[in-house]
C-alpha atoms as a PDB file:
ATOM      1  CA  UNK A   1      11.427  16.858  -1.423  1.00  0.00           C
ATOM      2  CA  UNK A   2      10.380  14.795   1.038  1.00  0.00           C
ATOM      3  CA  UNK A   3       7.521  12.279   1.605  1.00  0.00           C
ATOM      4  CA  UNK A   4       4.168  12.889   3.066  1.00  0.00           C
ATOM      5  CA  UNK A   5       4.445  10.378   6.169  1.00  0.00           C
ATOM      6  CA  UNK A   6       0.946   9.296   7.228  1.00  0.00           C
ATOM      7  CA  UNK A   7      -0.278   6.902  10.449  1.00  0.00           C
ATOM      8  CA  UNK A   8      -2.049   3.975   9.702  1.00  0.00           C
ATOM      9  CA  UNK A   9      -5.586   4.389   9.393  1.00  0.00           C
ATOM     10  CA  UNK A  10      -5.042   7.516   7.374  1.00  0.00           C
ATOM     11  CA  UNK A  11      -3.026   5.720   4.784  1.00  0.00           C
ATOM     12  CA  UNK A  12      -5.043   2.845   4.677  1.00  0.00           C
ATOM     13  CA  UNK A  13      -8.077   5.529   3.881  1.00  0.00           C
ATOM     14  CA  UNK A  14      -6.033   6.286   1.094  1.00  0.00           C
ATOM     15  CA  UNK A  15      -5.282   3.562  -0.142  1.00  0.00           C
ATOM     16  CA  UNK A  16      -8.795   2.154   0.431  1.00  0.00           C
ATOM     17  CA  UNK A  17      -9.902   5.131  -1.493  1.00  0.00           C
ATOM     18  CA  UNK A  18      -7.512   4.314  -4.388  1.00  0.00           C
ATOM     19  CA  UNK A  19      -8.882   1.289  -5.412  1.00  0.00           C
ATOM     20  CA  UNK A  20     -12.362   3.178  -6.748  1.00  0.00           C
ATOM     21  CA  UNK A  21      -9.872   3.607  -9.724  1.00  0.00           C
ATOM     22  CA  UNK A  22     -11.523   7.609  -9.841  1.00  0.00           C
ATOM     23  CA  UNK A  23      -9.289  10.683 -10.415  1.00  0.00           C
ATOM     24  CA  UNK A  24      -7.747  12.082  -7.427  1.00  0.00           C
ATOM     25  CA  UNK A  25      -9.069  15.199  -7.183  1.00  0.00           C
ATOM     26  CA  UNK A  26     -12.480  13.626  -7.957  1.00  0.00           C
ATOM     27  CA  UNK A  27     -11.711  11.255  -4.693  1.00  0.00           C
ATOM     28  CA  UNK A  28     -10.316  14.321  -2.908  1.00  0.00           C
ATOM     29  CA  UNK A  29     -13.701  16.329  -3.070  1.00  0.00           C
ATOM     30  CA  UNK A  30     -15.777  13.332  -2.113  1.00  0.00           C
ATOM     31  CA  UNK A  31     -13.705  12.960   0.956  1.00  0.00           C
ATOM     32  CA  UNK A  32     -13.346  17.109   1.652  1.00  0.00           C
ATOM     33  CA  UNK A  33     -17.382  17.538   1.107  1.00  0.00           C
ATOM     34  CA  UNK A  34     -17.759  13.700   3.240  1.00  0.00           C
ATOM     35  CA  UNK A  35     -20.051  13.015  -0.067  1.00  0.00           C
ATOM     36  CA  UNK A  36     -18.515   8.845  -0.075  1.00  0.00           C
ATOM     37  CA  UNK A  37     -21.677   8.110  -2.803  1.00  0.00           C
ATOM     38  CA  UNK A  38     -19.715   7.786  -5.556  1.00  0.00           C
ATOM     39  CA  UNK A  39     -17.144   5.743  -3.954  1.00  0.00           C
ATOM     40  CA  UNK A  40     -18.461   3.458  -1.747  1.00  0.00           C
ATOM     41  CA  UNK A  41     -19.908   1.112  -4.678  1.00  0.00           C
ATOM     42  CA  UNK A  42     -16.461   1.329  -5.837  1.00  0.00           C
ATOM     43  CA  UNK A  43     -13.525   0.671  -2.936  1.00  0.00           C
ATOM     44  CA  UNK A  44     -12.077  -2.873  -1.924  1.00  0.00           C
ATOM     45  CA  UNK A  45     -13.675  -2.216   1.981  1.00  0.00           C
ATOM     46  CA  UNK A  46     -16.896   0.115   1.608  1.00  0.00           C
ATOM     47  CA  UNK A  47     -17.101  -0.852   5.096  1.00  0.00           C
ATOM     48  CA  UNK A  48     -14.388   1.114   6.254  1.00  0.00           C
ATOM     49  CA  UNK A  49     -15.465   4.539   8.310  1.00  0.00           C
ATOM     50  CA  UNK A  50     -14.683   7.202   6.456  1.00  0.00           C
ATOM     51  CA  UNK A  51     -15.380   9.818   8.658  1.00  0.00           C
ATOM     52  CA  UNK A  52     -13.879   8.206  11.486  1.00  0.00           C
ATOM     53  CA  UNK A  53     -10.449   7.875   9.422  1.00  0.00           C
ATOM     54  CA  UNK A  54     -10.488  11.829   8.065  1.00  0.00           C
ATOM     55  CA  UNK A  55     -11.197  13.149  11.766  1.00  0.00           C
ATOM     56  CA  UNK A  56      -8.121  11.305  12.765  1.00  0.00           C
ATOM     57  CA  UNK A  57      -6.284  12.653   9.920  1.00  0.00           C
ATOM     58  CA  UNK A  58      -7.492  16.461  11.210  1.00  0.00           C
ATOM     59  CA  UNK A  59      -6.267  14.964  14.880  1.00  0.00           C
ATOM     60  CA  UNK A  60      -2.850  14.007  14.139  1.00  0.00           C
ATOM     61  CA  UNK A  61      -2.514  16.532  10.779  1.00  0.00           C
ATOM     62  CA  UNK A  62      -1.509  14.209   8.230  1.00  0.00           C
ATOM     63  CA  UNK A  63      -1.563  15.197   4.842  1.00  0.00           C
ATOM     64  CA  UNK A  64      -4.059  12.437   3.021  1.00  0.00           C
ATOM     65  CA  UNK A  65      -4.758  14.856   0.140  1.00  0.00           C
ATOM     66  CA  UNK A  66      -0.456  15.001  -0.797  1.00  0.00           C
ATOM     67  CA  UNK A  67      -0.919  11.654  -0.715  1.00  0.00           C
ATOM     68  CA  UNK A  68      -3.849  10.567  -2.864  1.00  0.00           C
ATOM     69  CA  UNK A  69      -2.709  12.984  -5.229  1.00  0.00           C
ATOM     70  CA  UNK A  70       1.275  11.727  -5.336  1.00  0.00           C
ATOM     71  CA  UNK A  71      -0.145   8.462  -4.442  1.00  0.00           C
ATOM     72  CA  UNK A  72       3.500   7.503  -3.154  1.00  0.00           C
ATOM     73  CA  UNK A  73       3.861   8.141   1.178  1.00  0.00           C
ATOM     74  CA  UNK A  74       5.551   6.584   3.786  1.00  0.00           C
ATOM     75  CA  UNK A  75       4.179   4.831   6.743  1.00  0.00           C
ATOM     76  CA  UNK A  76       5.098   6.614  10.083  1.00  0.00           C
ATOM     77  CA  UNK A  77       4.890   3.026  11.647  1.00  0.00           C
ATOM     78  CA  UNK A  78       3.510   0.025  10.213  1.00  0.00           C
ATOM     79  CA  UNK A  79       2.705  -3.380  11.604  1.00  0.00           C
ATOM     80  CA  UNK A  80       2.335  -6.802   9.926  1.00  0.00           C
ATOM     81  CA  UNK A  81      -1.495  -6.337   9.797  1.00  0.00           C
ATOM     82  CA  UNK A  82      -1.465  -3.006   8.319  1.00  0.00           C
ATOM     83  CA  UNK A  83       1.771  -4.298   5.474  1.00  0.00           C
ATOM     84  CA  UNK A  84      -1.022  -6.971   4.670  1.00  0.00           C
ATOM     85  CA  UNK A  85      -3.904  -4.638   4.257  1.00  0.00           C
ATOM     86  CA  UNK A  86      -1.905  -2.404   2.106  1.00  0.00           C
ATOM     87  CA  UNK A  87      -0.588  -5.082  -0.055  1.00  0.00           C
ATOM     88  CA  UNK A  88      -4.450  -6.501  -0.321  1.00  0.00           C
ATOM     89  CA  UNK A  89      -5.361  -2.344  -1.166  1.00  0.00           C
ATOM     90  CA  UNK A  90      -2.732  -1.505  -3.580  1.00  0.00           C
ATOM     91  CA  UNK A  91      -1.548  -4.942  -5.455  1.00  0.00           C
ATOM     92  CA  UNK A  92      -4.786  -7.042  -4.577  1.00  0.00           C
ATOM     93  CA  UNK A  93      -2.998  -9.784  -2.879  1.00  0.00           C
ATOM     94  CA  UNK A  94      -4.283 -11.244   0.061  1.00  0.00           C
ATOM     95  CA  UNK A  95      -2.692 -13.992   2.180  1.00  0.00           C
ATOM     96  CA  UNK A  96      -2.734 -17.724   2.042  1.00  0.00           C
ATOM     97  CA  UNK A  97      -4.175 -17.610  -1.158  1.00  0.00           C
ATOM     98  CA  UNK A  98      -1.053 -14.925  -3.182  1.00  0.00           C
ATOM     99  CA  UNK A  99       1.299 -15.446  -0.297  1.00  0.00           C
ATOM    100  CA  UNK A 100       2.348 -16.987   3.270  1.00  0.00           C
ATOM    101  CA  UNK A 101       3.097 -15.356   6.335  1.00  0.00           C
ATOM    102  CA  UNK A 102       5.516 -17.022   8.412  1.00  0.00           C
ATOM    103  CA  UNK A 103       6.330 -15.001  11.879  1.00  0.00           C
ATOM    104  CA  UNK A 104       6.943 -11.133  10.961  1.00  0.00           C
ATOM    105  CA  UNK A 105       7.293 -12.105   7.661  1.00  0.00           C
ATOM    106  CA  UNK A 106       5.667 -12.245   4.310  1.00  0.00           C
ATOM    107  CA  UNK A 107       6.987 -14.148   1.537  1.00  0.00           C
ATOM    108  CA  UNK A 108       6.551 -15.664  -1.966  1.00  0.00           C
ATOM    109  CA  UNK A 109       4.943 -12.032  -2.898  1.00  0.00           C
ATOM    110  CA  UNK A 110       5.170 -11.911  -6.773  1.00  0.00           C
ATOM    111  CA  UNK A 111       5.708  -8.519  -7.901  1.00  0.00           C
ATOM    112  CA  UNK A 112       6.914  -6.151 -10.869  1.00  0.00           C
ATOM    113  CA  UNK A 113      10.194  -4.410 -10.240  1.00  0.00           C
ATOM    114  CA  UNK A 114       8.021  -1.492 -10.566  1.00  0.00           C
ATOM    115  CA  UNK A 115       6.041  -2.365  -8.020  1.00  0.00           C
ATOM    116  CA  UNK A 116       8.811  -3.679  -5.467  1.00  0.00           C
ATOM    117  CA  UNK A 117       9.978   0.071  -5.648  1.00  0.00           C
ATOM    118  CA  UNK A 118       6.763   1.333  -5.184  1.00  0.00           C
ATOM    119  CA  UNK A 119       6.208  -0.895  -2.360  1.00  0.00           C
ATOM    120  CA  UNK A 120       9.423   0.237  -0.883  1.00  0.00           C
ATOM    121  CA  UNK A 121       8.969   3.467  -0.740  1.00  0.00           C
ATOM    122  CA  UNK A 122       5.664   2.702   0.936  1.00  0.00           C
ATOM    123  CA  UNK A 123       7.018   0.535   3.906  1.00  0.00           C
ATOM    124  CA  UNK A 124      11.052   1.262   3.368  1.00  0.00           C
ATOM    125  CA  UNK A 125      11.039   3.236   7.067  1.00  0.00           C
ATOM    126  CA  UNK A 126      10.485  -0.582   9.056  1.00  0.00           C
ATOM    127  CA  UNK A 127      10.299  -3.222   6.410  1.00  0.00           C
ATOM    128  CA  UNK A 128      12.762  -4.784   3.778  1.00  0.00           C
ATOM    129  CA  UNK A 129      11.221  -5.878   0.594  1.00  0.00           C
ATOM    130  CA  UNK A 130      13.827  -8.503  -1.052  1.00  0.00           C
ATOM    131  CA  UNK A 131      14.358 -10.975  -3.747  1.00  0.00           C
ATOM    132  CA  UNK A 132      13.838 -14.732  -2.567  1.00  0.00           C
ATOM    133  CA  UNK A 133      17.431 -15.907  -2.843  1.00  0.00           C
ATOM    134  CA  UNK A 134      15.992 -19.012  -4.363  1.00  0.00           C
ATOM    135  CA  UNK A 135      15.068 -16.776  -7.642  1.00  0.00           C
ATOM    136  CA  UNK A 136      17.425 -14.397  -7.802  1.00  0.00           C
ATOM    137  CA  UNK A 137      19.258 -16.659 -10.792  1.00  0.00           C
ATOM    138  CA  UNK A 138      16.084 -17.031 -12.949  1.00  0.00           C
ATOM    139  CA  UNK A 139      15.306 -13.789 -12.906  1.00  0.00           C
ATOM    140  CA  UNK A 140      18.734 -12.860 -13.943  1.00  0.00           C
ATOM    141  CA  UNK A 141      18.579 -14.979 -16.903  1.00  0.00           C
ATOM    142  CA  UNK A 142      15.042 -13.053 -18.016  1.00  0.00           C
ATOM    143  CA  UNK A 143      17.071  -9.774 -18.312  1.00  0.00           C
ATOM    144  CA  UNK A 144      15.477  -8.457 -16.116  1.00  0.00           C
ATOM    145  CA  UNK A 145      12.138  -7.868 -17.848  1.00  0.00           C
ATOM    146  CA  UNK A 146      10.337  -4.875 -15.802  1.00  0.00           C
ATOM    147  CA  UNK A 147       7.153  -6.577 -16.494  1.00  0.00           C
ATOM    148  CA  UNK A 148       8.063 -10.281 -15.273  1.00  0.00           C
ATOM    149  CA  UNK A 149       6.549 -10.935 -11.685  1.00  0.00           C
ATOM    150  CA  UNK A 150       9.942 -11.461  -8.904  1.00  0.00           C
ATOM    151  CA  UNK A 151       9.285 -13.173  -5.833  1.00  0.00           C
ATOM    152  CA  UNK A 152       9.825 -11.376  -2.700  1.00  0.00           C
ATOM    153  CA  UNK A 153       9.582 -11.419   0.809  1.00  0.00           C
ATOM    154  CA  UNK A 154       8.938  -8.740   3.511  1.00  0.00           C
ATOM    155  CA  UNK A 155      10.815  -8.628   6.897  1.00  0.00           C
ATOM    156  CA  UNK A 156      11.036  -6.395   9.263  1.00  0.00           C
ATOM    157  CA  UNK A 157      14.540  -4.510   9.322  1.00  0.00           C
ATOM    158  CA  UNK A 158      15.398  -4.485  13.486  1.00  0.00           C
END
């Protein structure tokens, strides 16, 4: 089976939509009836048009409801500004303050393996998620731990 691929604004709806922490089919309805009450008091950017962001999902017929309730998509492109904003949406890390851009990359990213995977999936189409070289040693010596954070960084793969 494969992915639900989604353009940016549409998956940055969803993950905006995400972070009110409701049930998915709860979010789903909100967003189907355009009834945003419940969630606007509760999503990272409340700001964020809604309406603007479904009508361009009905435009270019991308599947946001697959992918709120699967909650794992791929980007159908995805540019350094849009990598941050997802890893500010989804992991609550924003830059300079959880990690440092340098060029068309991102680095010193601490994550779980579970969420490099996850991340991956998200952004695998454009964007390498790695192990800092620097810490690929001490992390071998904590076995691994699934719940130990591993520095990464982000570049682009071309």
């Amino acid at each position: 089976m494969s992915r639900v691929q989604l353009s940016i604004p549409v998956a940055l709806l969803v993950e905006n939509v995400l972070t009110s922490g409701e049930p998915s089919e709860l979010i789903i309805d909100c967003l189907q009836r355009k009834d945003f009450s419940s969630l606007l008091s509760k999503i990272k950017e409340p700001t964020m048009d809604l309406v603007e962001r479904l009508d361009t999902a009905a435009e270019v017929r991308d599947n946001w409801e697959e992918a709120i309730r699967s909650r794992v998509y791929e980007f159908k492109f995805l540019h350094i500004n849009a990598l941050k904003r997802l890893l500010y949406f989804r992991f609550g890390l924003k830059v300079d303050q959880d990690y440092i851009q340098e060029d068309l990359s991102l680095k010193h990213i601490h994550l779980t393996l579970q969420e490099i995977e996850l991340l991956q999936l998200l952004v695998g189409r454009q964007w390498i998620v790695q192990e800092e070289e620097q810490n690929k040693d001490e992390h071998r010596d904590k076995g691994r731990d699934a719940s130990f954070p591993i520095p990464v960084h982000i570049r682009l793969k071309y």
